[in-house]
PDB file of N, CA and C in Angstrom:
ATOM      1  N   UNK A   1     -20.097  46.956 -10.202  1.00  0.00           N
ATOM      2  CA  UNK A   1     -19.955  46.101  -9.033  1.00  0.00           C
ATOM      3  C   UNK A   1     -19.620  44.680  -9.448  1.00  0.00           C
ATOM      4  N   UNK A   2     -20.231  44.146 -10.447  1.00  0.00           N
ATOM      5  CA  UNK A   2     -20.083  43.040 -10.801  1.00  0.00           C
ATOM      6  C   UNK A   2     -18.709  42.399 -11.347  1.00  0.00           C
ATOM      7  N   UNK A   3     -18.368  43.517 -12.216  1.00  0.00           N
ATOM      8  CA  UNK A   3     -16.502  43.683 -12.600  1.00  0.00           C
ATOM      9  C   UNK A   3     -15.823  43.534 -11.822  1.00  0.00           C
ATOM     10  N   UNK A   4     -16.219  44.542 -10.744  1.00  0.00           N
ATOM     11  CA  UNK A   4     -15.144  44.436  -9.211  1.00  0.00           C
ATOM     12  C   UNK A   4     -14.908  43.315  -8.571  1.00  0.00           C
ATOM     13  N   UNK A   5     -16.288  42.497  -8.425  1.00  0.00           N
ATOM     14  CA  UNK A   5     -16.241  41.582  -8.041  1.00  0.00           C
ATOM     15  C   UNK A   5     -15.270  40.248  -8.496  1.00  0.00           C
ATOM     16  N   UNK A   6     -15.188  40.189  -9.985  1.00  0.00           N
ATOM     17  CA  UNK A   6     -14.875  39.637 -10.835  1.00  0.00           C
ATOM     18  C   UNK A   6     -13.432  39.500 -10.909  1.00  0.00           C
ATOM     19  N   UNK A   7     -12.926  40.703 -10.324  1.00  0.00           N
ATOM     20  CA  UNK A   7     -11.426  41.177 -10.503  1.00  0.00           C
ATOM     21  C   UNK A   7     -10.884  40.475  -9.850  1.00  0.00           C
ATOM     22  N   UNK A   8     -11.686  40.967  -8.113  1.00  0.00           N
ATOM     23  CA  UNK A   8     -11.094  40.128  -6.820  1.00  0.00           C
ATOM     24  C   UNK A   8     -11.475  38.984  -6.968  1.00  0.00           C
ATOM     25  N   UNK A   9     -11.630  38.208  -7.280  1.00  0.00           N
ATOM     26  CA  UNK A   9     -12.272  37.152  -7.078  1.00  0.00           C
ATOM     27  C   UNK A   9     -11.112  36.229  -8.236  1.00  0.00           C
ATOM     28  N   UNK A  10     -10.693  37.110  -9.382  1.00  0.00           N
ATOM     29  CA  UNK A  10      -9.884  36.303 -10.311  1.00  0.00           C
ATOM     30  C   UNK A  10      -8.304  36.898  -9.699  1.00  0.00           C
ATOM     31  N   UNK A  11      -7.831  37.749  -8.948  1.00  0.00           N
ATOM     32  CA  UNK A  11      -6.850  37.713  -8.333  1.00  0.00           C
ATOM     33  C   UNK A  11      -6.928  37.230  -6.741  1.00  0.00           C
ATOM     34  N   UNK A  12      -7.723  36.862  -6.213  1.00  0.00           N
ATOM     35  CA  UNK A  12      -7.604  36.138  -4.986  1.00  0.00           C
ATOM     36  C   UNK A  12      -7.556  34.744  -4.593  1.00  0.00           C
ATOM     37  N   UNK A  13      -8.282  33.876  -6.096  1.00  0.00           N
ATOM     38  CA  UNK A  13      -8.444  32.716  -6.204  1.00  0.00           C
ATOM     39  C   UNK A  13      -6.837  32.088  -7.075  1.00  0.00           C
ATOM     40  N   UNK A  14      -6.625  31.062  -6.127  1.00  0.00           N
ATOM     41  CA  UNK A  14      -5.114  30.649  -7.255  1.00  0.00           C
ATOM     42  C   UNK A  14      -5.717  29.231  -7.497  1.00  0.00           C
ATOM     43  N   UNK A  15      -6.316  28.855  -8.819  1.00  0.00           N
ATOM     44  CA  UNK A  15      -6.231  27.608  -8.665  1.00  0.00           C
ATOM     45  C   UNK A  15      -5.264  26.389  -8.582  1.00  0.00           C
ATOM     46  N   UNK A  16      -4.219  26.678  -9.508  1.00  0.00           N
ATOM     47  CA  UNK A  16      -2.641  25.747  -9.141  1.00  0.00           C
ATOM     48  C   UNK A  16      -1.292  26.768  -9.136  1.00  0.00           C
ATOM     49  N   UNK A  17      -0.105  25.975  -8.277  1.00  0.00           N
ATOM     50  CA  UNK A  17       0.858  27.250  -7.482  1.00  0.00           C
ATOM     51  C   UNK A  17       2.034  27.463  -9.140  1.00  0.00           C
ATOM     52  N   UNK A  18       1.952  28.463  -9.300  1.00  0.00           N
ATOM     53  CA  UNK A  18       3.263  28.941 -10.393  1.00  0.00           C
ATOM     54  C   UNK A  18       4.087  27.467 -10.733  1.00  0.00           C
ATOM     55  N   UNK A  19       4.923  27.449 -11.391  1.00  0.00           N
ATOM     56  CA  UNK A  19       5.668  26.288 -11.715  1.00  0.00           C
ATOM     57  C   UNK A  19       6.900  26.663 -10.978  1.00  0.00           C
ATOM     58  N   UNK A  20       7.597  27.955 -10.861  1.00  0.00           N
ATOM     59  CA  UNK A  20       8.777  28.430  -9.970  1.00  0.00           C
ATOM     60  C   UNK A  20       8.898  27.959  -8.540  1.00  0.00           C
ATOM     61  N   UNK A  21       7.144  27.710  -8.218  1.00  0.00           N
ATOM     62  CA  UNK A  21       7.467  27.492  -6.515  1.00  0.00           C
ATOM     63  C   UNK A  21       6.986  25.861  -6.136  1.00  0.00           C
ATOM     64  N   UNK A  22       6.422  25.498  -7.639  1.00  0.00           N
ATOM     65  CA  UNK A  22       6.753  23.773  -7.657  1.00  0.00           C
ATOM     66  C   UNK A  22       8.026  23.134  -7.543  1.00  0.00           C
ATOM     67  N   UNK A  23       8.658  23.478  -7.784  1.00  0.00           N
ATOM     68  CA  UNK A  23      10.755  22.524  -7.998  1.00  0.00           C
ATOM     69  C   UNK A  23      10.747  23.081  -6.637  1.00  0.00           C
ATOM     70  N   UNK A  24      10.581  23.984  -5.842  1.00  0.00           N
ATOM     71  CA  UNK A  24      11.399  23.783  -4.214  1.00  0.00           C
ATOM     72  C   UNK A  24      10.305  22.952  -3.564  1.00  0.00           C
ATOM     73  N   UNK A  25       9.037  22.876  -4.206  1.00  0.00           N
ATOM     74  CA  UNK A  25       8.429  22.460  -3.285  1.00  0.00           C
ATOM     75  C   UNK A  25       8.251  20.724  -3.253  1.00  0.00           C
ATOM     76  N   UNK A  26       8.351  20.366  -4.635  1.00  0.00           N
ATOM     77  CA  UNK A  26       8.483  19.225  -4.913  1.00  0.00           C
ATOM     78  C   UNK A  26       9.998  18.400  -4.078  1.00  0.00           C
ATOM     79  N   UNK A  27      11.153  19.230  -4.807  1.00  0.00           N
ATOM     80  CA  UNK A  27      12.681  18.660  -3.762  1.00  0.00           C
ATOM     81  C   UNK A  27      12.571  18.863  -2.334  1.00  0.00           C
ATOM     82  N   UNK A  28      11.505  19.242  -1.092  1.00  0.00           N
ATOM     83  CA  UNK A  28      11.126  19.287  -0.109  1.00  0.00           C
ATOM     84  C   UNK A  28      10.325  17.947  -0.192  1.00  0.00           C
ATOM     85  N   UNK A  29       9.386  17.700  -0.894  1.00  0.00           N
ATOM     86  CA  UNK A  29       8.874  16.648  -0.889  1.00  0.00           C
ATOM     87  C   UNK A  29       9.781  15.673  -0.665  1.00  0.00           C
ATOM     88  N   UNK A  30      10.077  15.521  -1.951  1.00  0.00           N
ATOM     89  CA  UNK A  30      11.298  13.960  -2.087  1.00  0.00           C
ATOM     90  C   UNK A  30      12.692  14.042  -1.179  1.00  0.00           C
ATOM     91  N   UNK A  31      12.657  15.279  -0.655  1.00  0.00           N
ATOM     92  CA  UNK A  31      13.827  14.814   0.295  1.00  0.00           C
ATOM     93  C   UNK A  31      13.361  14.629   1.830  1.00  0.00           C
ATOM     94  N   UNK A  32      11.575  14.439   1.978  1.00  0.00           N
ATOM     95  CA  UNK A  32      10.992  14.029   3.059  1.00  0.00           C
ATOM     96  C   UNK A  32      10.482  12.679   2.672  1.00  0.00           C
ATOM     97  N   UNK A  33      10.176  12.103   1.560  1.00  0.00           N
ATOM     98  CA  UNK A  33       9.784  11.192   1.047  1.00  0.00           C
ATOM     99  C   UNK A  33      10.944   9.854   1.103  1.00  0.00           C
ATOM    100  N   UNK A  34      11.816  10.288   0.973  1.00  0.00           N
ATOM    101  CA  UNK A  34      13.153   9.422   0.641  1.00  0.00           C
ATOM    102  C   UNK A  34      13.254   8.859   2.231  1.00  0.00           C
ATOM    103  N   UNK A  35      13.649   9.459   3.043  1.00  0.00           N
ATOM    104  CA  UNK A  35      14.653   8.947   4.253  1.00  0.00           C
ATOM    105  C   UNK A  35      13.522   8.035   5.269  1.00  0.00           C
ATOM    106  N   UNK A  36      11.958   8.652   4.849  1.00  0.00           N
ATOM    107  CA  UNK A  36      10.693   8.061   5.626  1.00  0.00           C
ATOM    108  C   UNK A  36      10.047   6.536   4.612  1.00  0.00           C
ATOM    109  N   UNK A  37      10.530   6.398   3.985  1.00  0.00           N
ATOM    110  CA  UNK A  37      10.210   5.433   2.950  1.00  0.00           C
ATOM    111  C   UNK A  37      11.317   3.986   3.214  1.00  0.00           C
ATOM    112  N   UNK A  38      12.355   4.935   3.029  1.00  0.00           N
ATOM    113  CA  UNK A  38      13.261   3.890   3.649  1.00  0.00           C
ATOM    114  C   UNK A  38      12.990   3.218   5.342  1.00  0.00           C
ATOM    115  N   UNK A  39      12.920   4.187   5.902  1.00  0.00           N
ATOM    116  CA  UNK A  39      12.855   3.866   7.711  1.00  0.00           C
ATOM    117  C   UNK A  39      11.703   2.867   7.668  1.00  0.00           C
ATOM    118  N   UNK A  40      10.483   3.143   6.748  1.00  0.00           N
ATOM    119  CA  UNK A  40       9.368   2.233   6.982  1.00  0.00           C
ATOM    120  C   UNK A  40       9.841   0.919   6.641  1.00  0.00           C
ATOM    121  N   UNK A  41      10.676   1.080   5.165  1.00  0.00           N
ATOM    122  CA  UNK A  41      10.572  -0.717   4.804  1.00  0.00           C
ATOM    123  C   UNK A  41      11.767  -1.092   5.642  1.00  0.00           C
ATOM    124  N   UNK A  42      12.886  -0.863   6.273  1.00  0.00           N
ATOM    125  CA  UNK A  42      13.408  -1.384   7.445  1.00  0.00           C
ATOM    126  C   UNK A  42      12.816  -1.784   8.222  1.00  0.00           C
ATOM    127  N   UNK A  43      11.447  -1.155   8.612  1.00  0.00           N
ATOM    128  CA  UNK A  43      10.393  -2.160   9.396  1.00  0.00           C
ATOM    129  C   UNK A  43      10.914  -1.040  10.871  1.00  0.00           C
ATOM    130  N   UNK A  44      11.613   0.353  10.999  1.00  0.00           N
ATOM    131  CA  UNK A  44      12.173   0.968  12.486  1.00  0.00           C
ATOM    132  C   UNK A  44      11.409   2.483  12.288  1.00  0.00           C
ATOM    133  N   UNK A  45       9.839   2.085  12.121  1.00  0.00           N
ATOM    134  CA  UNK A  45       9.087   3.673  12.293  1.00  0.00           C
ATOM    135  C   UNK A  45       9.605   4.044  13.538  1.00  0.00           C
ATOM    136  N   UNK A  46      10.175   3.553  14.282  1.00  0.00           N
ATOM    137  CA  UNK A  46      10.160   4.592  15.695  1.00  0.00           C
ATOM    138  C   UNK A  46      11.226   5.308  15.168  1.00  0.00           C
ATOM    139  N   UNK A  47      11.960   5.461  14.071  1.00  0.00           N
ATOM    140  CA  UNK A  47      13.124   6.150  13.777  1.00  0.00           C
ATOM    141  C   UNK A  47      12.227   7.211  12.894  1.00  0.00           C
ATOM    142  N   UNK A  48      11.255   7.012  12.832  1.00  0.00           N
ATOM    143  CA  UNK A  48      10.983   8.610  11.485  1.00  0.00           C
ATOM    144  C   UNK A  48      10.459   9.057  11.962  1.00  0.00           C
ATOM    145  N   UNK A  49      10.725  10.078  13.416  1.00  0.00           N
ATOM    146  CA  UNK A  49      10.635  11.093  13.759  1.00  0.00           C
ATOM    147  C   UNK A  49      11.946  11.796  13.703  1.00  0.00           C
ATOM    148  N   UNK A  50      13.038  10.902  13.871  1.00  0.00           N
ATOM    149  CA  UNK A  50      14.415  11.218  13.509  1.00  0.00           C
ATOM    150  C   UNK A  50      14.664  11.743  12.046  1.00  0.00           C
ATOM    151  N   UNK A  51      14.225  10.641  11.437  1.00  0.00           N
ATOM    152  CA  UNK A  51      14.326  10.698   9.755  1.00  0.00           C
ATOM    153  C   UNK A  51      13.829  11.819   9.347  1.00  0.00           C
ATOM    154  N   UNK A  52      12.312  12.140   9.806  1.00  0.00           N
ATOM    155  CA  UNK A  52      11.745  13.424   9.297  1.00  0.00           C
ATOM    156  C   UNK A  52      12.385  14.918   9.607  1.00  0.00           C
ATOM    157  N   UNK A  53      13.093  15.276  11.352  1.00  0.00           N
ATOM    158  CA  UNK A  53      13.975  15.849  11.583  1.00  0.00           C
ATOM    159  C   UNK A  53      15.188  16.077  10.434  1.00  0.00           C
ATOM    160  N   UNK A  54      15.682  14.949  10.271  1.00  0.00           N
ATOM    161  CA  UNK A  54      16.841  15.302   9.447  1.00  0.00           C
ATOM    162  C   UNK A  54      16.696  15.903   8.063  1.00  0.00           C
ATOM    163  N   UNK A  55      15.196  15.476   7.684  1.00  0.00           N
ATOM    164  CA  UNK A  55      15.273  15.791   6.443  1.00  0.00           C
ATOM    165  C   UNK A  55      14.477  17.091   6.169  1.00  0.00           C
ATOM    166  N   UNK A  56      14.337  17.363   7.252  1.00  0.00           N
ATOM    167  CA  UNK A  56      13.768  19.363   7.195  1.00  0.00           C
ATOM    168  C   UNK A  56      15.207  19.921   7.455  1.00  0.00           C
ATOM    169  N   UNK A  57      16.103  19.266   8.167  1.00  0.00           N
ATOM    170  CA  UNK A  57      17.146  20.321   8.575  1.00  0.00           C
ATOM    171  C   UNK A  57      17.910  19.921   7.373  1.00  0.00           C
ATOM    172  N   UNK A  58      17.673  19.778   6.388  1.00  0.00           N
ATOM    173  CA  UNK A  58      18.326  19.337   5.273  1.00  0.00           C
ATOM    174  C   UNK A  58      18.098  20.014   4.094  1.00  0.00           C
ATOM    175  N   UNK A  59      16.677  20.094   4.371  1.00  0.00           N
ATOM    176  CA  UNK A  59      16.254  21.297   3.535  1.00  0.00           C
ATOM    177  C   UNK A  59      16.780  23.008   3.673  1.00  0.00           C
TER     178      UNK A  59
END
């Protein structure tokens, strides 16, 4: 029982995600990071709901 336990418990738990599904997840980042970074220091947040739009449909 204790093994079993052991098993599930070491295939159910992920402590950090593969490195394969870091690079899409990271270039999702920075291509949400980029266009909302900019809109802020323009000082026109009412535009990064736009900004954020564009940059999912971009993805």
């Amino acid at each position: 029982m204790k093994r079993h336990l052991k098993e599930v418990m070491r295939r159910s738990v992920i402590v950090a995600p593969h490195r394969p599904s870091l690079i899409p997840a990271s270039k999702a980042t920075l291509s949400l990071a980029v266009p909302l970074i900019l809109v802020a220091s323009a000082g026109r947040l009412d535009w990064a709901m736009y900004a954020a739009f564009g940059a999912f449909c971009a993805v």
